[in-house]
PDB file of N, CA and C in Angstrom:
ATOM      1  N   UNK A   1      15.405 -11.028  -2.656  1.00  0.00           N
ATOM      2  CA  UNK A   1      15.048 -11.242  -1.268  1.00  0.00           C
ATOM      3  C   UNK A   1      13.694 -11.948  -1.192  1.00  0.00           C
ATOM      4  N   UNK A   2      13.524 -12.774  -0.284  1.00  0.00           N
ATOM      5  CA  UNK A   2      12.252 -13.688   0.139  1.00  0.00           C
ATOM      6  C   UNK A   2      11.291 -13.165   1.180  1.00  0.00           C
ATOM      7  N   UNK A   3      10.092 -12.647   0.903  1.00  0.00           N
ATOM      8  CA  UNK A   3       9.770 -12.722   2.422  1.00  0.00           C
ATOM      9  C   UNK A   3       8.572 -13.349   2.589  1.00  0.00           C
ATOM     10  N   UNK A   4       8.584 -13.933   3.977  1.00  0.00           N
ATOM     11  CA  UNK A   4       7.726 -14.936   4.188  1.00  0.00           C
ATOM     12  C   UNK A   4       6.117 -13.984   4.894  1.00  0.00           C
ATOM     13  N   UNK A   5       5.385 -14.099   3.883  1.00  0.00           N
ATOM     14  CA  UNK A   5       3.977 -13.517   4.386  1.00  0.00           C
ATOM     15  C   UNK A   5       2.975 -14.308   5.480  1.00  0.00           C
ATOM     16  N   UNK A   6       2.265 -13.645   6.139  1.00  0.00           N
ATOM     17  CA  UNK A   6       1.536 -14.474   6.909  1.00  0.00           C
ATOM     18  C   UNK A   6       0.403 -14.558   6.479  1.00  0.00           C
ATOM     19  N   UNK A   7       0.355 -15.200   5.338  1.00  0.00           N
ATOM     20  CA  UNK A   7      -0.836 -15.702   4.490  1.00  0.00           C
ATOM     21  C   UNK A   7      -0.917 -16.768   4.041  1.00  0.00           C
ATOM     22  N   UNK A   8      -1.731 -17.978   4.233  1.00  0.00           N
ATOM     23  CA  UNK A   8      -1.872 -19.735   4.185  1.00  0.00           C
ATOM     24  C   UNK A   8      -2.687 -19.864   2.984  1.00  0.00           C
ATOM     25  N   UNK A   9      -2.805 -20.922   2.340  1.00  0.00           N
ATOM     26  CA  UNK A   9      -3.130 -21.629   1.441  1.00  0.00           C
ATOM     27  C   UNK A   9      -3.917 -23.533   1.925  1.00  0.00           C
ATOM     28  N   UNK A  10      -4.894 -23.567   1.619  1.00  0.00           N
ATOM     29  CA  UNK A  10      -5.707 -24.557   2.369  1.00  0.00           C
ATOM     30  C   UNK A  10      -5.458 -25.334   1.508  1.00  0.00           C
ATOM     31  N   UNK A  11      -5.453 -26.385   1.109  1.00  0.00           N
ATOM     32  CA  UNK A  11      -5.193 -27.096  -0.072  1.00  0.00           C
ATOM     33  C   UNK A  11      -6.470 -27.795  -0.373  1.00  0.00           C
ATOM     34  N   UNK A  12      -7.722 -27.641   0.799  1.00  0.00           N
ATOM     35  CA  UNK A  12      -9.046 -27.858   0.915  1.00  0.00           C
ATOM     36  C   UNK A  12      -9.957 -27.261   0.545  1.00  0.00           C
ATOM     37  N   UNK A  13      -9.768 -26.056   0.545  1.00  0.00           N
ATOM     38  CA  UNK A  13     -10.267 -24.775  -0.329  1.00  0.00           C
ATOM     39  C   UNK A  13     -10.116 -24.701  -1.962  1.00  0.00           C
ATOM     40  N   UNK A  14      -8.896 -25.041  -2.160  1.00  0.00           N
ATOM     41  CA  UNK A  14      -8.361 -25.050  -3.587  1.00  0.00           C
ATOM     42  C   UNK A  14      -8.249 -23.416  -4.043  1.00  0.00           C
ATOM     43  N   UNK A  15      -8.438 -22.313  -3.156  1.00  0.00           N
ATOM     44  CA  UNK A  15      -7.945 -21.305  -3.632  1.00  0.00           C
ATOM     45  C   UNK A  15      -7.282 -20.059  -1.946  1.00  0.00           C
ATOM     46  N   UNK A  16      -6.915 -18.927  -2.648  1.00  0.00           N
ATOM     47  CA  UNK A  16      -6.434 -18.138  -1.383  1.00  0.00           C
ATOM     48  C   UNK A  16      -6.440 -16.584  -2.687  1.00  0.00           C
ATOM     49  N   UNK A  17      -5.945 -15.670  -1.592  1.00  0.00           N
ATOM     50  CA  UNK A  17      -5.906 -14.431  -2.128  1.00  0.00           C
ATOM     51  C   UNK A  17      -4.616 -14.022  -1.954  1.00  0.00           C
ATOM     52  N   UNK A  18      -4.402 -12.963  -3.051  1.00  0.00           N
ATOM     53  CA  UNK A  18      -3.159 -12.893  -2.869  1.00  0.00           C
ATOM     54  C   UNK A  18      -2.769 -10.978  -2.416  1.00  0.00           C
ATOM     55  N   UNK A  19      -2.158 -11.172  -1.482  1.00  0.00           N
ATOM     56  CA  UNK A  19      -2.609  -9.247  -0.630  1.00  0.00           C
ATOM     57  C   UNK A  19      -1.763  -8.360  -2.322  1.00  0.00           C
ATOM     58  N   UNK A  20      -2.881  -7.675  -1.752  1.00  0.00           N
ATOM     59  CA  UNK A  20      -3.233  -6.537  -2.474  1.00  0.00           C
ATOM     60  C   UNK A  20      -1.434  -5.936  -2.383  1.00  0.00           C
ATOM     61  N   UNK A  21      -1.129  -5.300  -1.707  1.00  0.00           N
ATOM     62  CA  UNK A  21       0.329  -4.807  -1.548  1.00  0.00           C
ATOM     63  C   UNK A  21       1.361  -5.502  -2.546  1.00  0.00           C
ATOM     64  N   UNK A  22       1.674  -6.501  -2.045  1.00  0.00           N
ATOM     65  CA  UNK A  22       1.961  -7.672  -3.152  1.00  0.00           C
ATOM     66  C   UNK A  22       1.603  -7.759  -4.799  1.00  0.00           C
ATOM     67  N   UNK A  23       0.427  -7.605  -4.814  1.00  0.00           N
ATOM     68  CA  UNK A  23      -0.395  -8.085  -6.349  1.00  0.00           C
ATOM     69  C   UNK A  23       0.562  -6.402  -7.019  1.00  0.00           C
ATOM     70  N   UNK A  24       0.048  -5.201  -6.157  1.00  0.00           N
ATOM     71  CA  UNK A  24       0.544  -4.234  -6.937  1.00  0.00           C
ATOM     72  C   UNK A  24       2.017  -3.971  -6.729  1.00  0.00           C
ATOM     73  N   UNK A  25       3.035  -4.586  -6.202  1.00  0.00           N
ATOM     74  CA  UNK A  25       4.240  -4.535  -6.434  1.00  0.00           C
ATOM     75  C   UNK A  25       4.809  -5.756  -7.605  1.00  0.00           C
ATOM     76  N   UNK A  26       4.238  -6.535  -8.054  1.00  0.00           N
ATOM     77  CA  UNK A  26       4.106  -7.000  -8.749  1.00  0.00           C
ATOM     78  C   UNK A  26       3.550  -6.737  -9.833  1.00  0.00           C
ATOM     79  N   UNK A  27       2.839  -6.033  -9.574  1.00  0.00           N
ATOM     80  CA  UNK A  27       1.692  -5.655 -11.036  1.00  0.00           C
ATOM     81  C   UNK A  27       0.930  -6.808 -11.519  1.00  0.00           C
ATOM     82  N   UNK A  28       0.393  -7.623 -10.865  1.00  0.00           N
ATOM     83  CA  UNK A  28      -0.162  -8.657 -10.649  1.00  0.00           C
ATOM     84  C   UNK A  28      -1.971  -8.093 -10.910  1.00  0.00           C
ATOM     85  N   UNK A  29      -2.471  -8.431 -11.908  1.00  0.00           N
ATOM     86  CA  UNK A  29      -3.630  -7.168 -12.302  1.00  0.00           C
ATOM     87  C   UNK A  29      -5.314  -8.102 -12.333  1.00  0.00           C
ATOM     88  N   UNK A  30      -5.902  -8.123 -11.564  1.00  0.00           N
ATOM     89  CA  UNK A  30      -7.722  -8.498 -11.796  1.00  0.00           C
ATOM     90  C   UNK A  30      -7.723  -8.974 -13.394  1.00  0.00           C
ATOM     91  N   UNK A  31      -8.047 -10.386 -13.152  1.00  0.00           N
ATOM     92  CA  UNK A  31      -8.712 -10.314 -14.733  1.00  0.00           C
ATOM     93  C   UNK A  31      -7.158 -11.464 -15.621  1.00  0.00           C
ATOM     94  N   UNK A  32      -6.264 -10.938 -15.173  1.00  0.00           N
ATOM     95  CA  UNK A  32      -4.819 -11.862 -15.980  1.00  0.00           C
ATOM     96  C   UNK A  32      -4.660 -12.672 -15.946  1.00  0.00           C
ATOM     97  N   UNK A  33      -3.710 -13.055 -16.916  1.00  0.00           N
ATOM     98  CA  UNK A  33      -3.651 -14.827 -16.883  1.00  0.00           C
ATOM     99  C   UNK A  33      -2.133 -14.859 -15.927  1.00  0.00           C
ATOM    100  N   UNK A  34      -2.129 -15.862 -15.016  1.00  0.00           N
ATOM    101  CA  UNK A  34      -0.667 -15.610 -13.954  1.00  0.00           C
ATOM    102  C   UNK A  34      -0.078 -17.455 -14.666  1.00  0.00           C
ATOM    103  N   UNK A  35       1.136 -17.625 -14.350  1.00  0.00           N
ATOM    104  CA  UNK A  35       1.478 -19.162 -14.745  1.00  0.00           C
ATOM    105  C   UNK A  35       1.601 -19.427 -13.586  1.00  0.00           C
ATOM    106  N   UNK A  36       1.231 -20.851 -13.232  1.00  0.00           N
ATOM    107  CA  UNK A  36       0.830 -21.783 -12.265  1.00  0.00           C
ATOM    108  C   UNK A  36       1.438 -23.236 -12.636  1.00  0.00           C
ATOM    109  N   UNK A  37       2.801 -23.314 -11.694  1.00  0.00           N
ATOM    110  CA  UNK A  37       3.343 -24.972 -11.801  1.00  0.00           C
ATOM    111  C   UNK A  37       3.611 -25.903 -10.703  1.00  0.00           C
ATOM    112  N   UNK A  38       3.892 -26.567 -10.453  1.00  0.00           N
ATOM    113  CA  UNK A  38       4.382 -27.296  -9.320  1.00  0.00           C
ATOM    114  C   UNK A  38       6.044 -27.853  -9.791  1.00  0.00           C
ATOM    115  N   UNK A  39       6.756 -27.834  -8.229  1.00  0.00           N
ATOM    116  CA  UNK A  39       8.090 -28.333  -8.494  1.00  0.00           C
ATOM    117  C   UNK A  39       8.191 -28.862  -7.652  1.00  0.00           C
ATOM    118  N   UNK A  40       8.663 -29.795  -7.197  1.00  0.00           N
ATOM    119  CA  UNK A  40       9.023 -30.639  -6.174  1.00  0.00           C
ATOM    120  C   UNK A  40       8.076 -30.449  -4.588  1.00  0.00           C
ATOM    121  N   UNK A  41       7.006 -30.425  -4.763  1.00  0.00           N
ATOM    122  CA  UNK A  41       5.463 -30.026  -3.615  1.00  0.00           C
ATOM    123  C   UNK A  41       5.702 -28.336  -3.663  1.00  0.00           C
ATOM    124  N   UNK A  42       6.265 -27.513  -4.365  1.00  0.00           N
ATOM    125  CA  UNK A  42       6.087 -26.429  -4.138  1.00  0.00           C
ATOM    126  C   UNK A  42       5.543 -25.537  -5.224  1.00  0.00           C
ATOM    127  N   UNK A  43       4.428 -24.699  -5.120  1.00  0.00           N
ATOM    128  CA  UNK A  43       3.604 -24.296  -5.960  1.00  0.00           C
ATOM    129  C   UNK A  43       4.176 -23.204  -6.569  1.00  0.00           C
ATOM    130  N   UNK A  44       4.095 -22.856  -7.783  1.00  0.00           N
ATOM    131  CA  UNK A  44       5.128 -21.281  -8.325  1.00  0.00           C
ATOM    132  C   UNK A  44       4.180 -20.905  -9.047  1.00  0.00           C
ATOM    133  N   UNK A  45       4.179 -19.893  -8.505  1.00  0.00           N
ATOM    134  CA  UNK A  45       3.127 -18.711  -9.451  1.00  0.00           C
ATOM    135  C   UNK A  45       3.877 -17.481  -9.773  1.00  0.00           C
ATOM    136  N   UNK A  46       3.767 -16.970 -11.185  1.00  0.00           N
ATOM    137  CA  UNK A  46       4.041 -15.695 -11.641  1.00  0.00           C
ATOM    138  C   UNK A  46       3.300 -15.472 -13.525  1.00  0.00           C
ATOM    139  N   UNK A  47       4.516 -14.554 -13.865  1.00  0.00           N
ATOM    140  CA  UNK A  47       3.571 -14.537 -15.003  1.00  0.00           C
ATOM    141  C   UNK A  47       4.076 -14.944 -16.111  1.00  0.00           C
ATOM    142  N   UNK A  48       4.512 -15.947 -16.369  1.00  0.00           N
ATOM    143  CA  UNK A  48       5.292 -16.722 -16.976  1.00  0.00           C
ATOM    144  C   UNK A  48       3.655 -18.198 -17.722  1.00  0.00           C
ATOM    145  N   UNK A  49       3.561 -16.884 -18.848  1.00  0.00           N
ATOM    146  CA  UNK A  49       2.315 -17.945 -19.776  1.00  0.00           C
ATOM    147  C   UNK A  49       2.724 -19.053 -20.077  1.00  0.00           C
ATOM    148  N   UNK A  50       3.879 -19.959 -20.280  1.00  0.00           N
ATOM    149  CA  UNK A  50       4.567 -20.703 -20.473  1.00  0.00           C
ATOM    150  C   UNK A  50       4.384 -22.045 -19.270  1.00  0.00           C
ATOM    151  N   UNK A  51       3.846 -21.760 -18.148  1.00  0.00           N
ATOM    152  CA  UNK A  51       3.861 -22.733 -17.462  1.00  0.00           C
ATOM    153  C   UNK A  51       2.985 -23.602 -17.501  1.00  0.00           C
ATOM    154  N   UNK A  52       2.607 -24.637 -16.994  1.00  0.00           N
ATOM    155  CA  UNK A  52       1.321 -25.681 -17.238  1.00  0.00           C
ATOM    156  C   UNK A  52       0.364 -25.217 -17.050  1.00  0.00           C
ATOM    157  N   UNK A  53      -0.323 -24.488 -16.513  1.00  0.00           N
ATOM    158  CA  UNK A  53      -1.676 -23.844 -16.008  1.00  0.00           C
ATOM    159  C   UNK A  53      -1.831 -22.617 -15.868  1.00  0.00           C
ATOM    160  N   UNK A  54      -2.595 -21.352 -16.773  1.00  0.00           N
ATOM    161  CA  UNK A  54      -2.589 -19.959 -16.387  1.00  0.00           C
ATOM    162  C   UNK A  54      -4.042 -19.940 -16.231  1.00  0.00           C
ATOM    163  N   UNK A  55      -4.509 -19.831 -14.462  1.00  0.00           N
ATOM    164  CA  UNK A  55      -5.694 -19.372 -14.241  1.00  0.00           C
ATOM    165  C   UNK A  55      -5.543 -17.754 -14.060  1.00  0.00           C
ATOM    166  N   UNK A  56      -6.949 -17.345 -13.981  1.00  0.00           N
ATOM    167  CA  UNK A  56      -6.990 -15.752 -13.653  1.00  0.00           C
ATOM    168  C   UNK A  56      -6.961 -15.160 -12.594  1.00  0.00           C
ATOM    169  N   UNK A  57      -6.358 -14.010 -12.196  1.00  0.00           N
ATOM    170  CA  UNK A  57      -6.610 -14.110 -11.288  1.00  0.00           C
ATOM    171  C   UNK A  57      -8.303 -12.796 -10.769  1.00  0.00           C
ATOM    172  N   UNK A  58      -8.537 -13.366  -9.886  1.00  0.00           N
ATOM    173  CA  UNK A  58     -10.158 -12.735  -9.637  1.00  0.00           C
ATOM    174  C   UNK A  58     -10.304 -11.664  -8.748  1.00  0.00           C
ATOM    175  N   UNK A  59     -11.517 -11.332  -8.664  1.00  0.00           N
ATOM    176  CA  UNK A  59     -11.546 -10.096  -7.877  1.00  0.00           C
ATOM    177  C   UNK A  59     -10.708 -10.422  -5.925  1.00  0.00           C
ATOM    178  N   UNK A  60     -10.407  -9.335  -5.967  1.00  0.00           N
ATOM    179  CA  UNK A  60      -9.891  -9.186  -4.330  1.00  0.00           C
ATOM    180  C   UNK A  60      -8.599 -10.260  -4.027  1.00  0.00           C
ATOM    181  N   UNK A  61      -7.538 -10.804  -5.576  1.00  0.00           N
ATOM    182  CA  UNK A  61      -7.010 -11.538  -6.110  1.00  0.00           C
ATOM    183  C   UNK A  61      -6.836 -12.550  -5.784  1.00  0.00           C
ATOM    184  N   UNK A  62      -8.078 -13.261  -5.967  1.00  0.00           N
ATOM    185  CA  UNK A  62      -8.357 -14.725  -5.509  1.00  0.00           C
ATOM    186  C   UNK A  62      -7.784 -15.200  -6.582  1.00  0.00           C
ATOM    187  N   UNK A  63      -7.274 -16.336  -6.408  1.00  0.00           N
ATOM    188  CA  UNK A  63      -6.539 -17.002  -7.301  1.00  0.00           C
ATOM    189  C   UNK A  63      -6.840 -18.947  -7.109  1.00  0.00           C
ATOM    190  N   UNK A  64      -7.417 -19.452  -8.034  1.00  0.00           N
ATOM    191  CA  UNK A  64      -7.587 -20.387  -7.759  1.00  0.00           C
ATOM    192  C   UNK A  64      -6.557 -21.469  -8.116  1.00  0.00           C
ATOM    193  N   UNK A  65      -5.957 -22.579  -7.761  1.00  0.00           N
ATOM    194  CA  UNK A  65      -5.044 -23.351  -7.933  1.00  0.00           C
ATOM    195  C   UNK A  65      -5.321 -24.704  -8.470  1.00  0.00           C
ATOM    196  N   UNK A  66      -5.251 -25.093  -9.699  1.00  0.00           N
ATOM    197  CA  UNK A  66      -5.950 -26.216 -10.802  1.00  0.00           C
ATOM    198  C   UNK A  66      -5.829 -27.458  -9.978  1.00  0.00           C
ATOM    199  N   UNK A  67      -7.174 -28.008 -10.149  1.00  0.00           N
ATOM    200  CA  UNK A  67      -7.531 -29.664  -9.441  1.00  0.00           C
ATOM    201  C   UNK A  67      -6.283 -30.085  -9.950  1.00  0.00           C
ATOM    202  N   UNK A  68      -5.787 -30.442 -10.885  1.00  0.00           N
ATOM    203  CA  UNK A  68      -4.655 -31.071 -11.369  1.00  0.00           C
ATOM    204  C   UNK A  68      -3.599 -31.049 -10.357  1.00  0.00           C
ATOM    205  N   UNK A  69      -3.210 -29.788  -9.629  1.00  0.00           N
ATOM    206  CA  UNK A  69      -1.819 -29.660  -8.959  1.00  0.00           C
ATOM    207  C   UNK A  69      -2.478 -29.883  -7.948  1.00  0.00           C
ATOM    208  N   UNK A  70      -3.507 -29.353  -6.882  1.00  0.00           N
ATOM    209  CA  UNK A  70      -4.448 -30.222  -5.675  1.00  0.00           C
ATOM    210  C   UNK A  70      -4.116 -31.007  -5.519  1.00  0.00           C
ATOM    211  N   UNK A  71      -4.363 -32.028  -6.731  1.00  0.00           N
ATOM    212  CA  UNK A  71      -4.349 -33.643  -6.734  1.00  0.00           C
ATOM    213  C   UNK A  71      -3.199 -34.330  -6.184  1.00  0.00           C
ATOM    214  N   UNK A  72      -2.310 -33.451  -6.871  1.00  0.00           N
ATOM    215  CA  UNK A  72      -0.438 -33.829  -6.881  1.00  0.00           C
ATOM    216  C   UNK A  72      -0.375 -33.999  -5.671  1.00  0.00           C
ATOM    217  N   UNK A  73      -0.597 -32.719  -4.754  1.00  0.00           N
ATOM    218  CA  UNK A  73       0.022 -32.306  -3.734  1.00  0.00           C
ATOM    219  C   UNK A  73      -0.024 -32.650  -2.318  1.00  0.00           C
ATOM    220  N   UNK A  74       0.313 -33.473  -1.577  1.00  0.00           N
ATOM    221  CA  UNK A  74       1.052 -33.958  -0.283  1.00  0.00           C
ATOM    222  C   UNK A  74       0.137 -33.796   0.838  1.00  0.00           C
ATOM    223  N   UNK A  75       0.579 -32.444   1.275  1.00  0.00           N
ATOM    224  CA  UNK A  75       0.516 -31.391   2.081  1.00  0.00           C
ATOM    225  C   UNK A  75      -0.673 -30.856   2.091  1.00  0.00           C
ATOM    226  N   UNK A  76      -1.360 -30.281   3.182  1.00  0.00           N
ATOM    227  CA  UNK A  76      -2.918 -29.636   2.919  1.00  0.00           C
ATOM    228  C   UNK A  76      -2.497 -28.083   2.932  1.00  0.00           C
ATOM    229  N   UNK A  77      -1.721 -27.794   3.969  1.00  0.00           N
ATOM    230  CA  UNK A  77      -1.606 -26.157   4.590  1.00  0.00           C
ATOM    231  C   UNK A  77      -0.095 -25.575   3.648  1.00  0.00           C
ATOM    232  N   UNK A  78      -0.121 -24.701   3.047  1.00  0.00           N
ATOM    233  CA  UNK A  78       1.125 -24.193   2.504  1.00  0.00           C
ATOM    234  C   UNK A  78       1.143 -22.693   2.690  1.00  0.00           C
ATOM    235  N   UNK A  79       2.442 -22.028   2.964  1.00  0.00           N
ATOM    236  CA  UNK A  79       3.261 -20.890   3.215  1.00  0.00           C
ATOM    237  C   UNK A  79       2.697 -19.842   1.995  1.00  0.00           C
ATOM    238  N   UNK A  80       2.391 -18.990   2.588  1.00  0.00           N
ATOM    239  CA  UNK A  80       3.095 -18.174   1.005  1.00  0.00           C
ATOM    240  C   UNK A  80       3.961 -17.101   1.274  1.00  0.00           C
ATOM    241  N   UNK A  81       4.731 -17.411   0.083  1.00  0.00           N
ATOM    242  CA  UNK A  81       6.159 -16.825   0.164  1.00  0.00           C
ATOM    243  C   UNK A  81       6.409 -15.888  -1.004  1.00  0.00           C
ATOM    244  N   UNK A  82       7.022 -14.666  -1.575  1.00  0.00           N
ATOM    245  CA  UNK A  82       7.060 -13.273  -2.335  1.00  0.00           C
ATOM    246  C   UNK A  82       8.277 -13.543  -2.684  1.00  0.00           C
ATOM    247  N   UNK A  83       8.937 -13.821  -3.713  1.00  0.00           N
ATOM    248  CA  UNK A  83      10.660 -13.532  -4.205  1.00  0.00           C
ATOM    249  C   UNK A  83      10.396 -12.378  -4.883  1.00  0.00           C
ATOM    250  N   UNK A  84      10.922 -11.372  -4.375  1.00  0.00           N
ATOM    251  CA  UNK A  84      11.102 -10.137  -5.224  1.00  0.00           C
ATOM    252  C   UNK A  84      12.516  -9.949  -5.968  1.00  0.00           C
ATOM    253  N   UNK A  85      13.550 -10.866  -6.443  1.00  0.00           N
ATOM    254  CA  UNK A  85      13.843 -10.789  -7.401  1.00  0.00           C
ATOM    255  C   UNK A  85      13.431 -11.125  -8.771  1.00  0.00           C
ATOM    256  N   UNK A  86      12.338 -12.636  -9.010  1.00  0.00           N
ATOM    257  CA  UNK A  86      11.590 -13.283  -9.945  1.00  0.00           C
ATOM    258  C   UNK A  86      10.479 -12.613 -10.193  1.00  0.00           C
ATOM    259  N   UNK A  87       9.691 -11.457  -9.035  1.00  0.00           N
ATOM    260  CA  UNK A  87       8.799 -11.444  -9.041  1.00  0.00           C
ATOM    261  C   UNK A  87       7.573 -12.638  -9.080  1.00  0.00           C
ATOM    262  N   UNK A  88       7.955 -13.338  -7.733  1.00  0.00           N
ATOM    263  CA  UNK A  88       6.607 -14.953  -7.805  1.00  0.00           C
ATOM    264  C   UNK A  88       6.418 -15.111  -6.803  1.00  0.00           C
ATOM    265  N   UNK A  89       5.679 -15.882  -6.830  1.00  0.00           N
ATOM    266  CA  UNK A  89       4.815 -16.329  -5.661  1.00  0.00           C
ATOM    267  C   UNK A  89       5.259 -17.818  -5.725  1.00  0.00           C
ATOM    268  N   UNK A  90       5.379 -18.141  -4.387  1.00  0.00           N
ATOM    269  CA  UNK A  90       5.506 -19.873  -4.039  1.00  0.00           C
ATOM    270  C   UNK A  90       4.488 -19.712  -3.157  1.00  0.00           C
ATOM    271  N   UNK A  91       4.257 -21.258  -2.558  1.00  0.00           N
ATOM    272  CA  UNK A  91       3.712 -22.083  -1.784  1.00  0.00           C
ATOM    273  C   UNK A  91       4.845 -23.455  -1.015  1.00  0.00           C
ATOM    274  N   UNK A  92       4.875 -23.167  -0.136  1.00  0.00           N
ATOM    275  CA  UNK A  92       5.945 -24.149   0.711  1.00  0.00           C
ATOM    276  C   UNK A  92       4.920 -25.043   1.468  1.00  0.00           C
ATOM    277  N   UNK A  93       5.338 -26.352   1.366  1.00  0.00           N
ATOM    278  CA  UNK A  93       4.977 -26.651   2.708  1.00  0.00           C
ATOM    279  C   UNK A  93       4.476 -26.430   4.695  1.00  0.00           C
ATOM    280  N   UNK A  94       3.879 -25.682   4.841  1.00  0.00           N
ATOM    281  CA  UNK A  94       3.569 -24.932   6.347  1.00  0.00           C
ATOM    282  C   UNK A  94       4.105 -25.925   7.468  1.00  0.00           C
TER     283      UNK A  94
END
């Protein structure tokens, strides 16, 4: 199941947080390395070390999103979105 959070992503900022509720249904932990890719303008985060970019994630789970995929990306304002079957995080287009 998907659900759509009411939490934005600036693409001007280059970072966002990711709610607490979330991080611990995930087990999403201060300090970890999360994988960070882009697919077709949409940002995928989980914990999949394997992907192009594993930043950490930081206190109050700020999570910053690599100049590299910034660069890529289109769109300034993006969705964030929870698949709790993959356990991940996207970024959609807003």
């Amino acid at each position: 199941m998907s659900v759509v959070l009411n939490k934005f992503y600036d693409n001007k900022k280059g970072y966002f947080h990711i709610p607490v509720v979330w991080r611990e249904e995930f087990q999403f932990e201060i300090g970890e390395k999360v994988g960070v890719d882009v697919k077709d303008g949409i940002i995928i985060i989980d914990k999949m070390n394997e992907r192009r970019f594993t930043p950490i994630i930081g206190v109050k789970g700020r999570l910053t999103i690599p100049l590299e995929i910034r660069q890529e990306l289109k769109s300034h304002t993006y969705q964030l979105i929870a698949i709790q079957e993959t356990e991940q995080f996207i970024l959609t287009p807003a």
